[in-house]
Protein backbone atom coordinates (compact mmCIF):
# COMPACT_ATOMS: atom_id res chain seq x y z
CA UNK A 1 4.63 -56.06 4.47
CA UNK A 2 3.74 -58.40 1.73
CA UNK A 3 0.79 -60.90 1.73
CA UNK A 4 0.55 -63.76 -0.79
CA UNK A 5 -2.79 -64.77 -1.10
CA UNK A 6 -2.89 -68.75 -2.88
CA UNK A 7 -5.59 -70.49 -4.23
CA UNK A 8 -5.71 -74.32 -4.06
CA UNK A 9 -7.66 -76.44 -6.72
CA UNK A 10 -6.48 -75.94 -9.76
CA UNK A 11 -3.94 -73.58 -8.73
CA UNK A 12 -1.35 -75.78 -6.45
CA UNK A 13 -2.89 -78.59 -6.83
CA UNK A 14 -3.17 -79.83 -10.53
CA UNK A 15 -6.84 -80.68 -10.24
CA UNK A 16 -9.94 -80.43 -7.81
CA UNK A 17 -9.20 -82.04 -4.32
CA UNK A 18 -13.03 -82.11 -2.65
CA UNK A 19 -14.38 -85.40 -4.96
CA UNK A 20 -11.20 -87.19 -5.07
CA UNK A 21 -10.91 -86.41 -0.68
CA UNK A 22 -14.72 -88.14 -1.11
CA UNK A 23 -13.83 -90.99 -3.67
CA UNK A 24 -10.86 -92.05 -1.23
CA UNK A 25 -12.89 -92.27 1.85
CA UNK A 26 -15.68 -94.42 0.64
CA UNK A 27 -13.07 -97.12 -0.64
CA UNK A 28 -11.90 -97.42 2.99
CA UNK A 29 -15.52 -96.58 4.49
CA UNK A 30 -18.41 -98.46 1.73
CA UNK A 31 -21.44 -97.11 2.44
CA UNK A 32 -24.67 -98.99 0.65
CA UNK A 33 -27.46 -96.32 -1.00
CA UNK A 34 -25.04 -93.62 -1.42
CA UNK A 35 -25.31 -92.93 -5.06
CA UNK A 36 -28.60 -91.99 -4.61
CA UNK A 37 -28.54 -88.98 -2.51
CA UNK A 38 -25.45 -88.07 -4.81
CA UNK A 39 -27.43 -88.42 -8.08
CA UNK A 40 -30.17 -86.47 -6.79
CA UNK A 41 -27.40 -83.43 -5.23
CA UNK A 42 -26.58 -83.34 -8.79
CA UNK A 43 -29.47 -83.41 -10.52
CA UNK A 44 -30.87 -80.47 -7.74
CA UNK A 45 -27.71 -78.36 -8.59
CA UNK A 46 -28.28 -78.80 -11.86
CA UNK A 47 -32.12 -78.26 -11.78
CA UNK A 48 -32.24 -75.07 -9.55
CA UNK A 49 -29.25 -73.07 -10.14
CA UNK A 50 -25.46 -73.56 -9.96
CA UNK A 51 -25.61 -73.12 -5.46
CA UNK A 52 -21.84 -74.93 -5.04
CA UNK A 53 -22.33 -74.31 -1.80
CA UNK A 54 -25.77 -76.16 -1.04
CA UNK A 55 -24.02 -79.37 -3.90
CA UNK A 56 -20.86 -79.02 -1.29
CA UNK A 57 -22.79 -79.79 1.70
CA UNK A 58 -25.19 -82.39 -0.33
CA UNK A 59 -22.32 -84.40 -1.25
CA UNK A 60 -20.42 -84.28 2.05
CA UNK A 61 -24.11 -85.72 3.97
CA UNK A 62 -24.47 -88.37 1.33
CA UNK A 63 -20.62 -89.64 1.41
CA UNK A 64 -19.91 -88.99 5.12
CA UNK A 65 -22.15 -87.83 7.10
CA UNK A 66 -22.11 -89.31 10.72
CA UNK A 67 -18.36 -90.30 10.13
CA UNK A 68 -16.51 -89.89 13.42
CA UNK A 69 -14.04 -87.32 14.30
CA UNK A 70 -10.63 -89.82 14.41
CA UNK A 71 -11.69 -91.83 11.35
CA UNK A 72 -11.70 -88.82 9.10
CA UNK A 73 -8.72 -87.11 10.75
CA UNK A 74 -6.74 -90.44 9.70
CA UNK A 75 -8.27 -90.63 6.32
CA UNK A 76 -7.23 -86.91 6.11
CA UNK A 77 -3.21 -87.57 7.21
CA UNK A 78 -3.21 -90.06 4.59
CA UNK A 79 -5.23 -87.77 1.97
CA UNK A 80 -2.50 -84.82 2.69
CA UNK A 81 0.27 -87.17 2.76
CA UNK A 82 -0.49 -88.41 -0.08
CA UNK A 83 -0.17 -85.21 -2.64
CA UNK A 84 2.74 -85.70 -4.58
CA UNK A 85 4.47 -84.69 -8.11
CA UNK A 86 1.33 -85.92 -9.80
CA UNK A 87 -0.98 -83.82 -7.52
CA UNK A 88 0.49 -80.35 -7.10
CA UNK A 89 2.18 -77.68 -9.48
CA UNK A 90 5.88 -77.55 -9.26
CA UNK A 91 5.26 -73.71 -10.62
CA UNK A 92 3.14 -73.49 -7.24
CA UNK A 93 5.81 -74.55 -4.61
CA UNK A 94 8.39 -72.17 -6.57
CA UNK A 95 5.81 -69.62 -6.12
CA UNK A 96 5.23 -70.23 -2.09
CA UNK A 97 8.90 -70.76 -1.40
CA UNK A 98 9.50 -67.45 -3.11
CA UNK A 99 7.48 -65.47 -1.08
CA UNK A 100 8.32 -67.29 1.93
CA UNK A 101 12.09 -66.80 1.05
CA UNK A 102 11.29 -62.71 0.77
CA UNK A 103 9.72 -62.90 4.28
CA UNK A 104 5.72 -62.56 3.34
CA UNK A 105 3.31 -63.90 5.01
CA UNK A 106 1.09 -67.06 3.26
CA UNK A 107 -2.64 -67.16 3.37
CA UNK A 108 -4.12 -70.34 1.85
CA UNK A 109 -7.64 -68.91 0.81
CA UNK A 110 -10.06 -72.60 -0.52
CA UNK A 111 -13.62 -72.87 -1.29
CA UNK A 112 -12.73 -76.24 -0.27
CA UNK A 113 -13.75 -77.64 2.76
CA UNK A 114 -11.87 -77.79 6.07
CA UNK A 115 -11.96 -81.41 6.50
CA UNK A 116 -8.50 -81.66 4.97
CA UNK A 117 -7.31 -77.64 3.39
CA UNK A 118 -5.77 -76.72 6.89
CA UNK A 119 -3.45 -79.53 7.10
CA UNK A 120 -2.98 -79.24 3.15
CA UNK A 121 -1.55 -75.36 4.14
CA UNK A 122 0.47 -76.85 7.63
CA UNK A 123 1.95 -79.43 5.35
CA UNK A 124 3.01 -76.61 2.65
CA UNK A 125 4.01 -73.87 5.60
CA UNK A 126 1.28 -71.12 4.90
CA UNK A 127 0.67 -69.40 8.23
CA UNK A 128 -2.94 -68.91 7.70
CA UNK A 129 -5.73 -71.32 6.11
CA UNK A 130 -9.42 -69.47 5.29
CA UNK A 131 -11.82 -72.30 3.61
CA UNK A 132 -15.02 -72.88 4.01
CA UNK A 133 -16.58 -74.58 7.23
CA UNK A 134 -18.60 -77.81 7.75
CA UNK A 135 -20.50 -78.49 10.70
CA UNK A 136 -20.30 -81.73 13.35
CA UNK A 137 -22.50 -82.30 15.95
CA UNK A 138 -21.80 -84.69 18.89
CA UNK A 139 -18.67 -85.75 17.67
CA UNK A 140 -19.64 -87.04 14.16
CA UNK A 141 -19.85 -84.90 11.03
CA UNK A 142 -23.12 -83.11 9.85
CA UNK A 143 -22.30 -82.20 6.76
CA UNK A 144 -23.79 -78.63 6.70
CA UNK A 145 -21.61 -75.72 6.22
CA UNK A 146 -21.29 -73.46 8.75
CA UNK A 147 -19.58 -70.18 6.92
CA UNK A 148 -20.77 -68.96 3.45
CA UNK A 149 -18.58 -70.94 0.00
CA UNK A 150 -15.45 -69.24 0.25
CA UNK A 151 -15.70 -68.39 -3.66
CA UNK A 152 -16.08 -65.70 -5.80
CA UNK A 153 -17.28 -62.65 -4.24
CA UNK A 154 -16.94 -64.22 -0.72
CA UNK A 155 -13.18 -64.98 -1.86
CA UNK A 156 -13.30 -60.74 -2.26
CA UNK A 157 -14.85 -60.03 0.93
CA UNK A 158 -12.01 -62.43 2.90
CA UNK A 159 -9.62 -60.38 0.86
CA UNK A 160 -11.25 -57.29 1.90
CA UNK A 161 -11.35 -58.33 5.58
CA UNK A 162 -7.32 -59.18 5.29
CA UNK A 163 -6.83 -55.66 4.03
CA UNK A 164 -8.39 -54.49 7.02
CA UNK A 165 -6.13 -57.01 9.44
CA UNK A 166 -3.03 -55.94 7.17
CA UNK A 167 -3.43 -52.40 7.23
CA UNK A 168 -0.79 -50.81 4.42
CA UNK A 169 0.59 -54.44 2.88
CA UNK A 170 0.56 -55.36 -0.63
CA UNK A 171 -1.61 -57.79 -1.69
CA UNK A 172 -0.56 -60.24 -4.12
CA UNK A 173 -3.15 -63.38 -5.40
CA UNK A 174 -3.17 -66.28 -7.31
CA UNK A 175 -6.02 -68.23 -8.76
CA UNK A 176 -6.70 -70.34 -11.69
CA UNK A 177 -10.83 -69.70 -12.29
CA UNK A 178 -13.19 -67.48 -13.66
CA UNK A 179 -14.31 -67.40 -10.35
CA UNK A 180 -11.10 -65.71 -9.12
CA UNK A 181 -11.10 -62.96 -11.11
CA UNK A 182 -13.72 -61.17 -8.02
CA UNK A 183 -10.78 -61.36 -5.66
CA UNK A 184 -7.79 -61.02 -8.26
CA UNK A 185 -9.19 -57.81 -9.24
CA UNK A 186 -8.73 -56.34 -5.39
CA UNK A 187 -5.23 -56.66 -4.60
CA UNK A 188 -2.27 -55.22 -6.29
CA UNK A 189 -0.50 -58.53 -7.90
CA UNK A 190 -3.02 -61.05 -9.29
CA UNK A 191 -1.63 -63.79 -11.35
CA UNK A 192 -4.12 -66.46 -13.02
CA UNK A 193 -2.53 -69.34 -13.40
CA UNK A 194 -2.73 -72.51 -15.43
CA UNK A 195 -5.91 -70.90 -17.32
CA UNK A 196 -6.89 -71.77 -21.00
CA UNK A 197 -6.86 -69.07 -23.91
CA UNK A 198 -9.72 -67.31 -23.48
CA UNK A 199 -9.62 -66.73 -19.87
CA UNK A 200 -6.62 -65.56 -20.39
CA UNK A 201 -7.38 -62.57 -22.22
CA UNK A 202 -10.40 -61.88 -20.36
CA UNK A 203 -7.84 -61.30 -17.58
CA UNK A 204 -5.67 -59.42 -19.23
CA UNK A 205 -8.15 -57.20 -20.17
CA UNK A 206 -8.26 -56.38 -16.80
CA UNK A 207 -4.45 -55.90 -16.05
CA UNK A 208 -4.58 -59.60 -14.38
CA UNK A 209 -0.81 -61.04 -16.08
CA UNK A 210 -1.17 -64.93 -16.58
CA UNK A 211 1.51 -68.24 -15.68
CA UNK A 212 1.87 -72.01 -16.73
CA UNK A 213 2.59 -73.97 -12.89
CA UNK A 214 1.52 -77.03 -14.22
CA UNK A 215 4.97 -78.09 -16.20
């Protein structure tokens, strides 16, 4: 057995999905006062250490919080349905079909929240979406996360976990990010993708080969 490990911003998609999901749903849902609380997530994040995590949840209270549970599942169809050419990395699809076409199995693994990256991985076939959690509470969204930021070294201890599900497979990983490199360096095909020059060698320094998905 084979499993295909895929990151998704940056590495399907061309870009970062999480403030463009945010932008889209307060031009169909205004809400008055929000820059505020944003400016101030910001200016915290900046202010007290890079916690992506603590800026995720920040953003997602000032933007949406109290949103009900059908309102953001429709802005989310549209949101999904709505990735095209200009969104995701033609290198990418060639990549899942590949491994889908040699019969392993397809683990979307997103620091990204799962508001919308589990439909993103049903709409592109991978049998198995890990992201990171946010909370609701009586039907409308809270806004706090409820598992740790699925990056970095958490992104290596949900590889580590798989190992343990897939006893014996081969690991193979892609990722765009310094970030990455924690998990790429576990499993026994990493492949940065879309990186500039100088991550680039820093990866292949560490055996970690490199691809353009982007064109």
């Amino acid at each position: 057995m084979r499993v295909a490990v895929f990151d998704l911003d940056g590495t399907i998609t061309r870009r970062d999905t999480f403030v463009p999901y945010l932008r889209g749903w307060l031009r169909r849902h205004p809400r008055p006062g929000y820059v505020g609380p944003v400016v101030v997530a910001c200016l915290r994040y900046a202010l007290t250490g890079p916690d992506r995590g603590r800026l995720k949840s920040d953003l997602l209270r000032a933007c949406m919080s109290g949103a009900t549970m059908d309102a953001v599942q429709r802005w989310t169809a549209e949101f999904v349905a709505g990735l095209g050419d200009a969104e995701l990395c033609p290198g990418a699809l060639a990549a899942i079909a590949r491994h889908r076409g040699a019969g392993d199995r397809l683990i979307l693994l997103s620091a990204s929240v799962d508001l919308y990256v589990p439909d993103i991985g049903r709409r592109l076939e991978f049998e198995e979406t890990i992201c990171t959690g946010v909370a609701w509470r009586d039907g409308r969204l809270d806004g706090a996360l409820t598992t740790a930021n699925r990056r970095g070294e958490e992104k290596r201890r949900c590889i580590e976990t798989l190992r343990t599900r897939f006893a014996g497979a081969r690991f193979a990983a892609y990722g765009n990010s310094g970030a990455d490199i924690a998990h790429m360096t576990a499993v026994e095909e990493p492949v940065l993708v879309n990186a500039g020059p100088r991550l680039r060698h820093a990866a292949e320094k560490q055996g970690i080969r490199s691809e353009e998905w982007r064109n």
